[in-house]
N, C-alpha and C. Protein backbone atom coordinates (compact mmCIF):
# COMPACT_ATOMS: atom_id res chain seq x y z
N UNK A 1 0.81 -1.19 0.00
CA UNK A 1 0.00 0.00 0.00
C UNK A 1 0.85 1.25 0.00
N UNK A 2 1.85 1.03 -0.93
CA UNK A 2 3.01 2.55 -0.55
C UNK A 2 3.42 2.50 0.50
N UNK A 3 2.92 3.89 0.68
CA UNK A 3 3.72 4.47 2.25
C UNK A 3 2.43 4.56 3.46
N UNK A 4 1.83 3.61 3.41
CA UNK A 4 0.83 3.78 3.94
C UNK A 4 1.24 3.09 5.38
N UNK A 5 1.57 3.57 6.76
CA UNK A 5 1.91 2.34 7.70
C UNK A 5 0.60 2.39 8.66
N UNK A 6 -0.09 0.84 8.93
CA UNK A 6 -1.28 1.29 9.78
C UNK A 6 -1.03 1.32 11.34
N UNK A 7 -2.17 2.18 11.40
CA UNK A 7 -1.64 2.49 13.28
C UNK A 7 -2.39 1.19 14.02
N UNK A 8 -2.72 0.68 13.52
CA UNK A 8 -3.58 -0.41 14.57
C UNK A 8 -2.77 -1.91 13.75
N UNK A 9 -3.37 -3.37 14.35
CA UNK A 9 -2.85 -4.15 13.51
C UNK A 9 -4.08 -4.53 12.63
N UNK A 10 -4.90 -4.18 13.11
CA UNK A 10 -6.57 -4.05 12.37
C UNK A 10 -7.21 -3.01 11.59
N UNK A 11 -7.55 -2.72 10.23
CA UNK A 11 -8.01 -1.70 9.68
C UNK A 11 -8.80 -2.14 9.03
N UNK A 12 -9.87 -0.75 8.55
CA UNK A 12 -10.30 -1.02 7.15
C UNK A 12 -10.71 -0.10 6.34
N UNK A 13 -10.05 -0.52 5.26
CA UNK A 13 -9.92 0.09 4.28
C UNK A 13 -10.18 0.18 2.94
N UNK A 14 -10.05 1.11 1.79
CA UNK A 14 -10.61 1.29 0.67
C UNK A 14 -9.33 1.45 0.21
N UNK A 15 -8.67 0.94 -0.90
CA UNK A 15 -7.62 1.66 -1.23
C UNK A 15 -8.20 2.06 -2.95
N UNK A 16 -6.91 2.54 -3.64
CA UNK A 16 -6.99 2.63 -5.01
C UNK A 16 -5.40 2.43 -5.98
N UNK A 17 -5.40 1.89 -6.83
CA UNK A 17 -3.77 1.51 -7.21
C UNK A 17 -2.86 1.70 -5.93
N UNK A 18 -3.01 0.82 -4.92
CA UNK A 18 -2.24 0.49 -4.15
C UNK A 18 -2.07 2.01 -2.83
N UNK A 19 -2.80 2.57 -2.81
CA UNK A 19 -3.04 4.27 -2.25
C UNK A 19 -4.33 3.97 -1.55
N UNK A 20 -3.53 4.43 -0.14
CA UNK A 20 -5.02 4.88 0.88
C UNK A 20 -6.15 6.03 0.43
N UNK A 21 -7.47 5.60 0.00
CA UNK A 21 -8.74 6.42 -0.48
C UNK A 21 -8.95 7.12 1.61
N UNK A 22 -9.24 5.63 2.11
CA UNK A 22 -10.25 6.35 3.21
C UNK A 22 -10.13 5.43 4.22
N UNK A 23 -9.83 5.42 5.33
CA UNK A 23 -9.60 4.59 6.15
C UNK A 23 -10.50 4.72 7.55
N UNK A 24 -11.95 3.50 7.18
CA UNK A 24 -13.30 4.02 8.05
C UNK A 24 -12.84 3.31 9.32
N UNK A 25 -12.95 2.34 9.44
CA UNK A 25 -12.67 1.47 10.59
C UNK A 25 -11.47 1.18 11.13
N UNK A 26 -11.32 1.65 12.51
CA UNK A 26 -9.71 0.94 13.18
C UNK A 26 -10.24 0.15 14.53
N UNK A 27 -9.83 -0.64 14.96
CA UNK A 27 -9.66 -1.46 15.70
C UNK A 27 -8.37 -2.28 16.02
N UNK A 28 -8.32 -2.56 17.51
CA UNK A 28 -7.63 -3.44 17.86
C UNK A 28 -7.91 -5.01 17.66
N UNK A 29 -6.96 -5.89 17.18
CA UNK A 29 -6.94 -7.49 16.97
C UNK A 29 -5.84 -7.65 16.04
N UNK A 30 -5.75 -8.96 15.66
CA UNK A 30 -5.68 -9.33 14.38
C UNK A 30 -5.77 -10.52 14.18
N UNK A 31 -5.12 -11.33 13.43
CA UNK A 31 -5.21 -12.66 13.13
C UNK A 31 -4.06 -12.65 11.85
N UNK A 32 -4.20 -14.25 11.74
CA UNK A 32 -3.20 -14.79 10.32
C UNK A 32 -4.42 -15.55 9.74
N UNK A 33 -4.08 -15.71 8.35
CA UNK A 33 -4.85 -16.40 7.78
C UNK A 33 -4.32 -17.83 7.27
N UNK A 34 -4.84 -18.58 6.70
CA UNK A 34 -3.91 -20.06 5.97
C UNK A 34 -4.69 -20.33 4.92
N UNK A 35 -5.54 -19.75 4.37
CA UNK A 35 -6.17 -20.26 3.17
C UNK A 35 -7.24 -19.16 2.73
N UNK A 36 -6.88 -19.28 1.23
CA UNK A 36 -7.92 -17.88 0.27
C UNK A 36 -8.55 -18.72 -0.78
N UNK A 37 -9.71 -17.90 -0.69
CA UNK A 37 -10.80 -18.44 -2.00
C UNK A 37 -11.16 -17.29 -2.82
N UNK A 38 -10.87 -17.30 -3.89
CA UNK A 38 -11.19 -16.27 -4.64
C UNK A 38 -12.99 -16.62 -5.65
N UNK A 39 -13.52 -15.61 -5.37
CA UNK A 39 -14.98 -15.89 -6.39
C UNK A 39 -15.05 -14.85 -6.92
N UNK A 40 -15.96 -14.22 -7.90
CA UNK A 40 -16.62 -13.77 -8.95
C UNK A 40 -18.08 -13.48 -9.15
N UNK A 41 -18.23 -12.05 -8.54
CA UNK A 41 -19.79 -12.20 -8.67
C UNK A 41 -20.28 -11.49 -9.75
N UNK A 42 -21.16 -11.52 -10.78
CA UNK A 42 -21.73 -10.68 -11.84
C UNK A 42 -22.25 -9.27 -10.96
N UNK A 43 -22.16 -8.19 -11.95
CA UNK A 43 -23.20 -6.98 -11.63
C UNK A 43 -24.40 -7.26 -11.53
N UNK A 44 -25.37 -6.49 -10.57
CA UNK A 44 -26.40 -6.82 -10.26
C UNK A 44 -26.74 -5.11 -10.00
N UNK A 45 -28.49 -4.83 -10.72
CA UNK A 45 -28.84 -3.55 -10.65
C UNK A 45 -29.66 -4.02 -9.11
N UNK A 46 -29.64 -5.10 -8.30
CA UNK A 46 -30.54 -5.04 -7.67
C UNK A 46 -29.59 -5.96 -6.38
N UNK A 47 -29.90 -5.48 -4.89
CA UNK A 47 -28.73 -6.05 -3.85
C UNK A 47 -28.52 -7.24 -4.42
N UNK A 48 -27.06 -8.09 -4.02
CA UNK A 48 -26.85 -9.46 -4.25
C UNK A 48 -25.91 -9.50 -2.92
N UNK A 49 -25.35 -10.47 -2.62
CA UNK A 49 -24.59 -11.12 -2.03
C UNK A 49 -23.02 -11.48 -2.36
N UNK A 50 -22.58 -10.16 -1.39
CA UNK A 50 -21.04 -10.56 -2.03
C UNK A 50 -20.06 -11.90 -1.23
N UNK A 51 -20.16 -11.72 -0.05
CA UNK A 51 -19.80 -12.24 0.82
C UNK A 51 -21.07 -13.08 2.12
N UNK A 52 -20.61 -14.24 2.52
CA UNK A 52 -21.75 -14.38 3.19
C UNK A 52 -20.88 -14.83 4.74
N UNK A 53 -21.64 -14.82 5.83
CA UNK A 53 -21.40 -14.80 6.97
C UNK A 53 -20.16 -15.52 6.81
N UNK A 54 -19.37 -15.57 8.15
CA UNK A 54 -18.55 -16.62 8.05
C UNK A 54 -17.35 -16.09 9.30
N UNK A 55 -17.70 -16.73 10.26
CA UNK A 55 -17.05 -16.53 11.70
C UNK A 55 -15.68 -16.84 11.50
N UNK A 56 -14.74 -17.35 10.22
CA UNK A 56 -13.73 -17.80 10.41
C UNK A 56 -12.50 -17.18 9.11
N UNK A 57 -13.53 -15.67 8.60
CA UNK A 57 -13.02 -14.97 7.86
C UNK A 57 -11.75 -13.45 8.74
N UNK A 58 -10.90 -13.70 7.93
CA UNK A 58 -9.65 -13.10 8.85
C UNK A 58 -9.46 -11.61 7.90
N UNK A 59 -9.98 -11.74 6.76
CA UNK A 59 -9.52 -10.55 5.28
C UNK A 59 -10.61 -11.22 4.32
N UNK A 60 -10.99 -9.81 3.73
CA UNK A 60 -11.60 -10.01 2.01
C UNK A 60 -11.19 -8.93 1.63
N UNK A 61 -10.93 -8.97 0.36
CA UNK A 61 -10.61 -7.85 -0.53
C UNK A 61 -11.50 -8.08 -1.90
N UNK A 62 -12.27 -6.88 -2.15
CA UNK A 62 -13.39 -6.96 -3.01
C UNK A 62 -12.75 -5.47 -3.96
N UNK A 63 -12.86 -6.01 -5.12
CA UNK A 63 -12.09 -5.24 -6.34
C UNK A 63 -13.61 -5.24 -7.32
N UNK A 64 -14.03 -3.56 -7.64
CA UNK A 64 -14.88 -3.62 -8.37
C UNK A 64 -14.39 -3.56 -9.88
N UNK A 65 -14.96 -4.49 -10.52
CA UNK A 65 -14.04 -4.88 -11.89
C UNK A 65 -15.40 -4.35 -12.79
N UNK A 66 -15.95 -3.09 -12.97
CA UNK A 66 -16.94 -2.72 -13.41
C UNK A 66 -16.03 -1.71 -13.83
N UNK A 67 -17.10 -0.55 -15.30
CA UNK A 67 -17.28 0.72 -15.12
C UNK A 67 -18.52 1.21 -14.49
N UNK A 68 -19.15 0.82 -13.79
CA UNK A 68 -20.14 1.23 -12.84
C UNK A 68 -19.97 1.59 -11.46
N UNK A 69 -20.23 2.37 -11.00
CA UNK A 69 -19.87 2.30 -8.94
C UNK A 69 -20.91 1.27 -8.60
N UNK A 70 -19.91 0.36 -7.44
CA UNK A 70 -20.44 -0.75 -6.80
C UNK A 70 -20.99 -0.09 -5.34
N UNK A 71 -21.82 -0.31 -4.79
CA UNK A 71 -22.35 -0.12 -3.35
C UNK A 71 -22.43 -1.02 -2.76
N UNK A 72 -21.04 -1.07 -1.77
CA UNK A 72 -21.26 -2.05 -0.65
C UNK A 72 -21.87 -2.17 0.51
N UNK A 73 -22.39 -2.75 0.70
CA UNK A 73 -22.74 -2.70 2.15
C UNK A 73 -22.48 -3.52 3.18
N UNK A 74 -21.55 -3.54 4.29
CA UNK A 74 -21.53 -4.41 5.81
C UNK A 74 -22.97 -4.72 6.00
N UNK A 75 -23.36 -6.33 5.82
CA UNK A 75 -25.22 -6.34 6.02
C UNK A 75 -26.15 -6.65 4.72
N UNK A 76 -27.25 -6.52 4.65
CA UNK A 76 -27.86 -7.04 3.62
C UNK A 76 -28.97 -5.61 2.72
N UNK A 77 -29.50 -6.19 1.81
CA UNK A 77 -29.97 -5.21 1.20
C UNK A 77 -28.99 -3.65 0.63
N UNK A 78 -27.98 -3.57 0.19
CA UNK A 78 -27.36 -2.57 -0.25
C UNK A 78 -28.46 -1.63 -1.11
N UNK A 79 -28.42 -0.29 -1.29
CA UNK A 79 -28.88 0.11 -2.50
C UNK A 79 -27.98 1.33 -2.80
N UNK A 80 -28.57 1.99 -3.56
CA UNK A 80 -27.20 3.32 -4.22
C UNK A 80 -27.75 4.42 -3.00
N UNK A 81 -28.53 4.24 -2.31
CA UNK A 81 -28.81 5.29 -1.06
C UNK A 81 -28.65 4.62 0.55
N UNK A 82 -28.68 3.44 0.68
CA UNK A 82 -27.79 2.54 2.10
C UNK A 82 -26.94 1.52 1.32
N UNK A 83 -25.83 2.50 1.91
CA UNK A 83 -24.47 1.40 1.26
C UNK A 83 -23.76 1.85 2.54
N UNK A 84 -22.70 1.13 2.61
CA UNK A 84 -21.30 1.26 3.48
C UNK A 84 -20.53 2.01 2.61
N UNK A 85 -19.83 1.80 1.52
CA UNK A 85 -18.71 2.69 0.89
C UNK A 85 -19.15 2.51 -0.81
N UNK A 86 -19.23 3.10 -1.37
CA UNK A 86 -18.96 2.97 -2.87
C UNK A 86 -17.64 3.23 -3.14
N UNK A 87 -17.54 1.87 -4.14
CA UNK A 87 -16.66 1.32 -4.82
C UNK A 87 -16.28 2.21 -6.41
N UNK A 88 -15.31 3.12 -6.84
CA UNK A 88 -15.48 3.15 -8.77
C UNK A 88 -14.64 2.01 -9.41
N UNK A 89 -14.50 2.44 -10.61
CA UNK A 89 -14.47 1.15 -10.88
C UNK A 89 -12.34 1.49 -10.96
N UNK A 90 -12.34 -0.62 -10.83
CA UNK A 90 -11.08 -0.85 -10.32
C UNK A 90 -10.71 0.03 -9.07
N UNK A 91 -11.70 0.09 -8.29
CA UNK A 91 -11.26 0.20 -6.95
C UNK A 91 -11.34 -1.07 -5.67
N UNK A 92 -10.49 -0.92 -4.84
CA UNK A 92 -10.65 -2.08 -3.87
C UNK A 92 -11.08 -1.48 -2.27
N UNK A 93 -11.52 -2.74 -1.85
CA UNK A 93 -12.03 -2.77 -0.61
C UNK A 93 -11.51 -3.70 -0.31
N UNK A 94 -10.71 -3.64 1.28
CA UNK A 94 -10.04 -4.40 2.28
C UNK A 94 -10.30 -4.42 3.54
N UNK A 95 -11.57 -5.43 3.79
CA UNK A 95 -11.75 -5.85 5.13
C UNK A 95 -11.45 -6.65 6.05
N UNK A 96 -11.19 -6.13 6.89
CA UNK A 96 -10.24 -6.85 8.12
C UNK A 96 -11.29 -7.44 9.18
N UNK A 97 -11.79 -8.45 9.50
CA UNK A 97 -12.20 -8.98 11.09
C UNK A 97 -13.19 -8.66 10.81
N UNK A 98 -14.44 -8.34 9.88
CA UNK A 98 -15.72 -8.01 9.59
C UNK A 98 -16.10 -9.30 9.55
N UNK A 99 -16.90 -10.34 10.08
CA UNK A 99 -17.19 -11.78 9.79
C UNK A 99 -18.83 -11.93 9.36
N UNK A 100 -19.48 -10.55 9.39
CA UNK A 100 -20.92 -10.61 8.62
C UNK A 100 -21.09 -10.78 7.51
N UNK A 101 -22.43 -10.71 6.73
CA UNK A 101 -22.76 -11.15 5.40
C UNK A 101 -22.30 -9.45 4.78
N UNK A 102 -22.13 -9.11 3.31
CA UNK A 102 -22.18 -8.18 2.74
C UNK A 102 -22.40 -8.22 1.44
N UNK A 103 -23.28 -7.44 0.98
CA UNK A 103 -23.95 -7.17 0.06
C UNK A 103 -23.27 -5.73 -1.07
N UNK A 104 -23.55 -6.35 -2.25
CA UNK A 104 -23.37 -4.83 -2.85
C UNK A 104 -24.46 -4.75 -3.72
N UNK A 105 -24.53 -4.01 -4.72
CA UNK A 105 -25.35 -3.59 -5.72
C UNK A 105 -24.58 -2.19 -6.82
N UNK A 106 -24.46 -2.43 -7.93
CA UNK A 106 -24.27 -1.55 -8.86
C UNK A 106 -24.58 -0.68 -9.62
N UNK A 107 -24.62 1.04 -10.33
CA UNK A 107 -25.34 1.54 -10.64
C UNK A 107 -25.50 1.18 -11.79
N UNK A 108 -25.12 0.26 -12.63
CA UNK A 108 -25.52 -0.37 -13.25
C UNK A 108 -24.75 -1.78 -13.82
N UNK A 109 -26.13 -2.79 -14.14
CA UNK A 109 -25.07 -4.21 -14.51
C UNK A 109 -24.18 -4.27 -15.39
N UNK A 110 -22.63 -3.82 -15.15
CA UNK A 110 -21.81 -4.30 -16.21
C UNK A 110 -20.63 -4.87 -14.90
N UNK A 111 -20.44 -5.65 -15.66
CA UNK A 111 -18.72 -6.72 -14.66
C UNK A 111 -18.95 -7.03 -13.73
N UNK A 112 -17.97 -6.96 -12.97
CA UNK A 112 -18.27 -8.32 -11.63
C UNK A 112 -17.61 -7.52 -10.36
N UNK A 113 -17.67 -7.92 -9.32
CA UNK A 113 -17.01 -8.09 -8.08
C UNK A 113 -15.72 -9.04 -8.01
N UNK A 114 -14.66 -8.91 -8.24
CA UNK A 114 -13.16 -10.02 -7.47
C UNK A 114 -13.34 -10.07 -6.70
N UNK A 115 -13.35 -11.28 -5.68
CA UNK A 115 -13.61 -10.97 -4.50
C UNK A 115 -12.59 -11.84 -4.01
N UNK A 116 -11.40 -12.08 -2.59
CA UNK A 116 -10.54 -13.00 -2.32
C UNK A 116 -11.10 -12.83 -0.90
N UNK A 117 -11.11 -13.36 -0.15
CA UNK A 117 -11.84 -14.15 1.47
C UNK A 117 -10.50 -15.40 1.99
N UNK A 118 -9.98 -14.56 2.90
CA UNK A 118 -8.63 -15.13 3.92
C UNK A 118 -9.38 -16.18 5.16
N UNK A 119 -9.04 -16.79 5.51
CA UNK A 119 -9.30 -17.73 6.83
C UNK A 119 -8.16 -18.74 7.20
């Protein structure tokens, strides 16, 4: 992430070509991970499911591979007016110790979500 050094061992963050956008969440923890799954979700004009629960998630990093802004949301039901962060496109999201479901939705369907999920 450059020169980016975090003050906690827990963050979260938005970056962009490797550059801190916005850094919403800090907390204390951390963890290691031992295994990544990478998936692929299509655009969706209507909430979908990016991520789903999972008590034993340590990191996801969600890369909007659209020209559309993605709306994420920590939780269910995203729309372009309750989101957590919008995404443009080829931007990433890096969540740390979040183990809820999350949802996005796009302003419109073109490309997908990258999505990689640590445990």
């Amino acid at each position: 992430m450059g020169n980016y050094t975090p003050r906690t061992p827990l963050e979260f963050l938005v970056q962009k070509n490797n550059e801190l956008v916005s850094d919403l969440i800090a907390t204390s923890g951390g963890g290691s991970a031992t295994t990544s799954t990478t998936t692929s979700v299509a655009a969706s004009a209507t909430s979908v499911e990016l991520l789903a629960a999972n008590s034993n998630r340590v990191e996801a990093v969600i890369t909007n591979d659209s020209t559309a802004i993605l709306y994420v949301k920590l939780g269910t039901g995203a729309t372009t007016s309750d989101y957590t962060i919008a995404l443009n496109a080829e931007e990433s999201l890096v969540i740390d110790k979040y183990t809820g479901v999350v949802h996005g939705v796009w302003a419109s369907a073109v490309g997908n979500a990258r999505i990689t999920e640590t445990s």
